[in-house]
Protein backbone atom coordinates (compact mmCIF):
# COMPACT_ATOMS: atom_id res chain seq x y z
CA UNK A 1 -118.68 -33.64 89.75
CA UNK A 2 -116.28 -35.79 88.06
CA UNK A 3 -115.19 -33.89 86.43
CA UNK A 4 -113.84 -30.91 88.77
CA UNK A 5 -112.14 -33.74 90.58
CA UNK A 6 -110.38 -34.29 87.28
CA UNK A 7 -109.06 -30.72 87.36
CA UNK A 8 -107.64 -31.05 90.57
CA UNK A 9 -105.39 -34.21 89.97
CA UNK A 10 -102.06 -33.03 89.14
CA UNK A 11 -100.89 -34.12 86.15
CA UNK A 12 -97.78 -37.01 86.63
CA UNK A 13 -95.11 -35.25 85.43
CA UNK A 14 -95.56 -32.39 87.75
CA UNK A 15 -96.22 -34.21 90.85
CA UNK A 16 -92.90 -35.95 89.94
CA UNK A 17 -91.06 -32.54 89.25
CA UNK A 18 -92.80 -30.88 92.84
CA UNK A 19 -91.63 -33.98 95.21
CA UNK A 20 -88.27 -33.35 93.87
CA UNK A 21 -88.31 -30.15 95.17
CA UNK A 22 -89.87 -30.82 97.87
CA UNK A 23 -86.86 -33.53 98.45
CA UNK A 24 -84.21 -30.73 97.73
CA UNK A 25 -85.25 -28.29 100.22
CA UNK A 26 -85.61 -30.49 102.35
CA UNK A 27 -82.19 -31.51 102.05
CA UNK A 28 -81.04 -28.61 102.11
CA UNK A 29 -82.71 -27.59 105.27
CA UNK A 30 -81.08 -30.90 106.99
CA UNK A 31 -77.92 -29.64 105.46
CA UNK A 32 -78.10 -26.09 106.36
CA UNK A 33 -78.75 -27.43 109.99
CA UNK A 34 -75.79 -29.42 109.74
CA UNK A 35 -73.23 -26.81 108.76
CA UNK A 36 -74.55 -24.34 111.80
CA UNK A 37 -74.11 -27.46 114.09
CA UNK A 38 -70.63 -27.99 112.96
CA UNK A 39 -69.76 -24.42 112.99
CA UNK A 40 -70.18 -24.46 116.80
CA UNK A 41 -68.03 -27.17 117.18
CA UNK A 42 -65.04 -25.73 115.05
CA UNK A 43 -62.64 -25.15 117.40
CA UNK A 44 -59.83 -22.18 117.41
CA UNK A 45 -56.31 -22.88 116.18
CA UNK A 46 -53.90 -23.52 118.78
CA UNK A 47 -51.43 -21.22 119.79
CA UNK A 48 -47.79 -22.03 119.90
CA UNK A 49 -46.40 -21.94 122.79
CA UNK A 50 -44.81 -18.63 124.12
CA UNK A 51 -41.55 -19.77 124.77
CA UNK A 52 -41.91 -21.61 120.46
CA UNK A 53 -43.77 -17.90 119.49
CA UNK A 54 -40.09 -16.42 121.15
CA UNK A 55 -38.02 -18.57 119.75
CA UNK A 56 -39.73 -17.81 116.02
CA UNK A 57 -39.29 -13.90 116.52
CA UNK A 58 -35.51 -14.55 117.56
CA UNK A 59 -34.91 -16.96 114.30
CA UNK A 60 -36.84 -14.06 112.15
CA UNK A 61 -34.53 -11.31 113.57
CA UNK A 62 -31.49 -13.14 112.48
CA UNK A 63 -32.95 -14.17 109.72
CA UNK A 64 -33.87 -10.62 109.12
CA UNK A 65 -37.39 -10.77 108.76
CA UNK A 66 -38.07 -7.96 110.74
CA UNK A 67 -41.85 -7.66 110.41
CA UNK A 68 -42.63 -11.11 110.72
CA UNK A 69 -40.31 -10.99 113.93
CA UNK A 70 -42.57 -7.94 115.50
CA UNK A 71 -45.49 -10.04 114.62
CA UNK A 72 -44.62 -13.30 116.60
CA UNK A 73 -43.59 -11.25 119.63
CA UNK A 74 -46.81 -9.08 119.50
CA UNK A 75 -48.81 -12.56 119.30
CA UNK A 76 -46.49 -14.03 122.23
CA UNK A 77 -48.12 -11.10 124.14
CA UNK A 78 -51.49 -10.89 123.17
CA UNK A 79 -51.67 -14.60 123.88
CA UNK A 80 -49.59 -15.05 127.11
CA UNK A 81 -49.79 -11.75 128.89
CA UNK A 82 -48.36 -13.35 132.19
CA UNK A 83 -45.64 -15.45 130.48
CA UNK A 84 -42.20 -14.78 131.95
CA UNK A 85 -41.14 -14.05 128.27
CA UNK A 86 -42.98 -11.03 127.95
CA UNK A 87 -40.88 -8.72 129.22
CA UNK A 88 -38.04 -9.98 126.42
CA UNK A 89 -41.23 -10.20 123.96
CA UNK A 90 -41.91 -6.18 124.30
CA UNK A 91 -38.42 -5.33 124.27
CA UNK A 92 -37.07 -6.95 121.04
CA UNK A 93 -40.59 -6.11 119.40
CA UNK A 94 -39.36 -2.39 119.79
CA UNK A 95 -35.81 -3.81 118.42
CA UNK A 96 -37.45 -5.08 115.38
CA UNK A 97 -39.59 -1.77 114.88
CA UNK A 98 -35.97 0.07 114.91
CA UNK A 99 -34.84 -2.54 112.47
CA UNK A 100 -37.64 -1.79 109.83
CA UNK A 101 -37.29 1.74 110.36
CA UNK A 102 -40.18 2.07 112.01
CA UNK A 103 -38.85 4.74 114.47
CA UNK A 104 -42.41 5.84 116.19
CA UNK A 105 -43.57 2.41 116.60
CA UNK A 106 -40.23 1.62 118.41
CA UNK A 107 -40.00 4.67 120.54
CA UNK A 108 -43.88 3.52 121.47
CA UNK A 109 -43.00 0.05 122.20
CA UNK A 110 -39.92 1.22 124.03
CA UNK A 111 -41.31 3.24 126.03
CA UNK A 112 -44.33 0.75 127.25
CA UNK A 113 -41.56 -1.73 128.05
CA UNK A 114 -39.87 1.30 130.51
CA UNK A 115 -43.43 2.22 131.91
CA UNK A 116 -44.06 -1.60 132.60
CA UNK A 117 -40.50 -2.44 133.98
CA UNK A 118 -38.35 0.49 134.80
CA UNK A 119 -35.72 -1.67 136.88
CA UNK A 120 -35.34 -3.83 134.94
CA UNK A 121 -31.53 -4.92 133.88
CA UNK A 122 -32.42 -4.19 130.21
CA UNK A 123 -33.71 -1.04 131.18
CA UNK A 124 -29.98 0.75 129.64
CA UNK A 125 -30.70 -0.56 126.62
CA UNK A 126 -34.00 0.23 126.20
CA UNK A 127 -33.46 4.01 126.83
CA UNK A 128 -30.31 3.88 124.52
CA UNK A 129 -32.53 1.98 121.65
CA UNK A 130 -34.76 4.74 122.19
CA UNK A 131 -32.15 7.66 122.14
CA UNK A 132 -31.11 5.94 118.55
CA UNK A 133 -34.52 6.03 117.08
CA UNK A 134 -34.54 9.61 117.56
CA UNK A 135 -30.96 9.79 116.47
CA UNK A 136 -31.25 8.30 113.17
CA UNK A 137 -34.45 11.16 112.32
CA UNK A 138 -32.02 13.77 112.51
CA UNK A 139 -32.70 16.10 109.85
CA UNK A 140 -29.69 17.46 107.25
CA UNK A 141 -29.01 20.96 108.75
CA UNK A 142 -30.96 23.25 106.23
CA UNK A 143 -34.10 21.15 107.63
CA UNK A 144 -35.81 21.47 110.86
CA UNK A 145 -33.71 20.78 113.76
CA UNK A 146 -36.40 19.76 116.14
CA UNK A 147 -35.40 15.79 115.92
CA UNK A 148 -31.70 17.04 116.24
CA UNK A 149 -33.16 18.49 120.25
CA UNK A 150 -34.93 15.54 120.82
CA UNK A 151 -32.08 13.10 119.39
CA UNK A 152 -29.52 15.34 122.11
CA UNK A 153 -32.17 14.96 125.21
CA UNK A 154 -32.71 11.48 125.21
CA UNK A 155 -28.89 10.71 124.47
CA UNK A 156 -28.07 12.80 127.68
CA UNK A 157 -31.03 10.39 129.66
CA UNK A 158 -28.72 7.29 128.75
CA UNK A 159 -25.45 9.53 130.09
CA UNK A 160 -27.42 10.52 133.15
CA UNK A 161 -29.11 7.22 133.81
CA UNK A 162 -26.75 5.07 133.32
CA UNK A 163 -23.00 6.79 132.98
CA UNK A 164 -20.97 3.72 133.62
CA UNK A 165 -21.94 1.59 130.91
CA UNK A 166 -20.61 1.31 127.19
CA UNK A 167 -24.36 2.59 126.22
CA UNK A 168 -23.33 6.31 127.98
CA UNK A 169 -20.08 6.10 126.02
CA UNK A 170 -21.54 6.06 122.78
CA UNK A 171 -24.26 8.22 123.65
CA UNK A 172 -21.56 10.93 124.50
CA UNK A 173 -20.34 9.99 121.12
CA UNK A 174 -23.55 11.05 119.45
CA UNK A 175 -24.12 13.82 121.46
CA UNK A 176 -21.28 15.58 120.43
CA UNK A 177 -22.04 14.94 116.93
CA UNK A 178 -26.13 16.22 117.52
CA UNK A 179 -24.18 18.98 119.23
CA UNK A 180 -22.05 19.76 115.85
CA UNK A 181 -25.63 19.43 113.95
CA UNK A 182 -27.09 22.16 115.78
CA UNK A 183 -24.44 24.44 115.76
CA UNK A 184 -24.10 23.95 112.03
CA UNK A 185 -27.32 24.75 111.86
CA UNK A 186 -27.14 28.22 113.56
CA UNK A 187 -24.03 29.05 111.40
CA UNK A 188 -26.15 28.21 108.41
CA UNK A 189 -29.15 31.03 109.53
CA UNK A 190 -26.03 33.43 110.66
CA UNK A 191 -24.91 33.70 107.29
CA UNK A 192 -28.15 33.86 105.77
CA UNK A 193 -28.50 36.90 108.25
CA UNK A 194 -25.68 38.70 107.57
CA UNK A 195 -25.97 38.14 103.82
CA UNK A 196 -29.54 40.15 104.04
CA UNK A 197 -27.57 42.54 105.78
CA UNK A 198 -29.26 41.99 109.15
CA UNK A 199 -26.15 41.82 111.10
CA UNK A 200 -27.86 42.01 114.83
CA UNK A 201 -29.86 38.97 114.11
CA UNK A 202 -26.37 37.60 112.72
CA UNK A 203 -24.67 38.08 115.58
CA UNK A 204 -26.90 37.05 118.08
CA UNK A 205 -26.75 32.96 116.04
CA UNK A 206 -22.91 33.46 116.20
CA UNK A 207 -22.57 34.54 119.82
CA UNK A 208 -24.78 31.36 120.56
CA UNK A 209 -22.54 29.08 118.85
CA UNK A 210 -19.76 30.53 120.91
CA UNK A 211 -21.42 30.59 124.05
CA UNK A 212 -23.80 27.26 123.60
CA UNK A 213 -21.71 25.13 121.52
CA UNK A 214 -18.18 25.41 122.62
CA UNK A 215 -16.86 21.83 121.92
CA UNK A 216 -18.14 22.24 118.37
CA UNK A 217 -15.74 22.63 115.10
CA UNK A 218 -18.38 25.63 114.32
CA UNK A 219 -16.49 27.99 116.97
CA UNK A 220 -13.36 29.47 115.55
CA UNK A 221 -15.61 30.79 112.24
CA UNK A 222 -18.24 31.69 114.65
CA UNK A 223 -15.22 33.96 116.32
CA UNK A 224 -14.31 35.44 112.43
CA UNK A 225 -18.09 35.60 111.46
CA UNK A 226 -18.74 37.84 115.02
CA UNK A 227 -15.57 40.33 113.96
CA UNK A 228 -17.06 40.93 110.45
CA UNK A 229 -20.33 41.74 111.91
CA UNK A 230 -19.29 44.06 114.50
CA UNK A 231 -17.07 45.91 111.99
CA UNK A 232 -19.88 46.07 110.01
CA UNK A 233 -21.68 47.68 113.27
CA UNK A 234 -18.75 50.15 114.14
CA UNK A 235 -17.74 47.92 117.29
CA UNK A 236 -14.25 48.07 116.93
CA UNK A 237 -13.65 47.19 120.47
CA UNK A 238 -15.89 43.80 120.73
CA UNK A 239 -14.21 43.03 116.63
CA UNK A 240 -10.69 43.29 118.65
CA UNK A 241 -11.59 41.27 121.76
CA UNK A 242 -13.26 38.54 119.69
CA UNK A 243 -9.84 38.81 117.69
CA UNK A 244 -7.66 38.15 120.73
CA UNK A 245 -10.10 34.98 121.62
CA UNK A 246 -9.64 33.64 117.95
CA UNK A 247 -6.01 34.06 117.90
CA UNK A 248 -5.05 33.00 121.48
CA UNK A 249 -7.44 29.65 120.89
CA UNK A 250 -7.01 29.00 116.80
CA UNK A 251 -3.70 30.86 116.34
CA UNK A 252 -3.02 28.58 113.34
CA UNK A 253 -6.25 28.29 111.72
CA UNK A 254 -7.58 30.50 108.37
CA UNK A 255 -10.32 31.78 110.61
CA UNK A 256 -7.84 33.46 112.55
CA UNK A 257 -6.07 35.26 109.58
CA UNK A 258 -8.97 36.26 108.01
CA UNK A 259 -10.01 38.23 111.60
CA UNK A 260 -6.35 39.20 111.79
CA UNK A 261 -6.31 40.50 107.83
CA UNK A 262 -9.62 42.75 108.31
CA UNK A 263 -8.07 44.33 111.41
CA UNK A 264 -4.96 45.29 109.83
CA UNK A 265 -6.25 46.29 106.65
CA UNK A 266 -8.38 48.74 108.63
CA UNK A 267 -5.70 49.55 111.09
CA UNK A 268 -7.05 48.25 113.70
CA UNK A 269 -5.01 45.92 115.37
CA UNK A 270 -4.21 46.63 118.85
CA UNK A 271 -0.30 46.68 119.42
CA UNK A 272 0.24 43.18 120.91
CA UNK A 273 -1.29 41.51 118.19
CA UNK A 274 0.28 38.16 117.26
CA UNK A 275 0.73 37.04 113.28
CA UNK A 276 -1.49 33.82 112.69
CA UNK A 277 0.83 31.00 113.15
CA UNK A 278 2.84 32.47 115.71
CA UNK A 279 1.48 30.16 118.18
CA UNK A 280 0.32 27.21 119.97
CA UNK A 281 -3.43 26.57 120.47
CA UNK A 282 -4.35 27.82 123.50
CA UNK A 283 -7.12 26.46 126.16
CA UNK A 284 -10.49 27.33 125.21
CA UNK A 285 -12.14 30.23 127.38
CA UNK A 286 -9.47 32.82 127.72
CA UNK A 287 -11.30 36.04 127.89
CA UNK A 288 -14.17 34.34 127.05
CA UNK A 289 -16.64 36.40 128.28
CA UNK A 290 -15.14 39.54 127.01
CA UNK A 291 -16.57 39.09 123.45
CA UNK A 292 -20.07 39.94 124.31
């Protein structure tokens, strides 16, 4: 008997080494429940204050840090959705988006500010901001043209919108330019055309650069381009009427003696013909409708 209580004594150094233990886990329970406790009573960072979280996107936009500037007025909104800076907020977010060159995210932003405030007095500026994200997309011309359309449509919105302000007048600005794009771009498959020897496909891109782009610098070859092709389709009338057009419109320019050149070389100019140079420029639209 004494000696199986002698077996179940545990030796000294153990029972030293196990309430050691048992002290550590036990601290480490008390500390475990101390670190959740204080983890519920860590409280959040405070915010700035929206009109400070403005003020820090403005400095970063002249300071031109454009992404930290979206950032700030993104938070400004998250944080303060009813704040009277808000409206500014979304609007020079989409600014700083077009300043990055981050054209989708600023036609997005853009156009949430419009949907959210469409009266506003910032509203011109907006759609012109807009019309510029599209404009600077535009392709070079042997590319797609689709961002050139959409670039032209929402230029027009700022001249219909709002024709009055100095917005419109650039917008007319870039129109005309988009306008010049596409045309160049329908002179560019023209030629392709007519060099694969397709000349009614050829003629149908010039005849839309005459009709379609008027105002353009594409029109007087457009006119030249229109008399090869219908020389090269035995229309000798339509090549002489497109003739008369050129000369009475671009009497001076090389696109007029080239027209002028094939017609006499073939013998086909009609009596009242007038040498290239021989006259002013004329109005734009004179028998017009007589080349097609």
């Amino acid at each position: 008997m004494h000696q199986n209580t002698e077996r179940n004594v545990i030796p000294a150094p153990k029972r030293q080494r196990l309430v050691a233990a048992m002290m550590a886990s036990s601290f480490l329970l008390l500390s475990g429940c101390s670190i959740f406790s204080n983890k519920e009573e860590v409280k959040a960072p405070k915010v700035a204050s929206a009109e400070t979280l403005y003020n820090y996107g403005i400095d970063a936009l002249h300071s031109k840090r454009y992404t930290l500037a979206s950032g700030e007025f993104e938070l400004l909104q998250q944080n303060y959705p009813y704040s009277g800076y808000v409206g500014n907020a979304e609007l020079m977010e989409g600014y700083a988006y077009y300043l990055q060159g981050e054209y989708a995210l600023s036609v997005q932003q853009l156009e949430r500010y419009l949907l959210l405030h469409p009266t506003s007095p910032d509203a011109a500026y907006a759609y012109y901001l807009r019309a510029l994200c599209y404009y600077e997309q535009i392709a070079e011309v042997q590319r797609d043209q689709q961002g050139t359309v959409e670039a032209l449509n929402a230029l027009e919105e700022v001249v219909t919108r709002f024709p009055q302000t100095a917005y419109a007048r650039d917008a007319q600005l870039k129109i005309d330019l988009c306008r010049d794009h596409l045309a160049g771009k329908e002179m560019l498959v023209g030629r392709y055309y007519q060099q694969q020897h397709n000349y009614e496909a050829a003629l149908g891109r010039y005849q839309r650069v005459v009709a379609d782009f008027q105002t353009t610098n594409h029109v007087a070859e457009a006119l030249e381009r229109i008399v090869e092709v219908d020389l090269q389709l035995g229309m000798v009338d339509e090549a002489r009427k497109a003739t008369s057009v050129l000369g009475y419109n671009y009497p001076n320019s090389q696109w007029y003696r080239y027209s002028y050149n094939l017609l006499r070389n073939r013998n086909l100019l009609p009596g009242n013909s007038k040498a290239p140079g021989s006259g002013k420029r004329g109005f734009f639209g004179r028998a017009w409708h007589s080349v097609f």
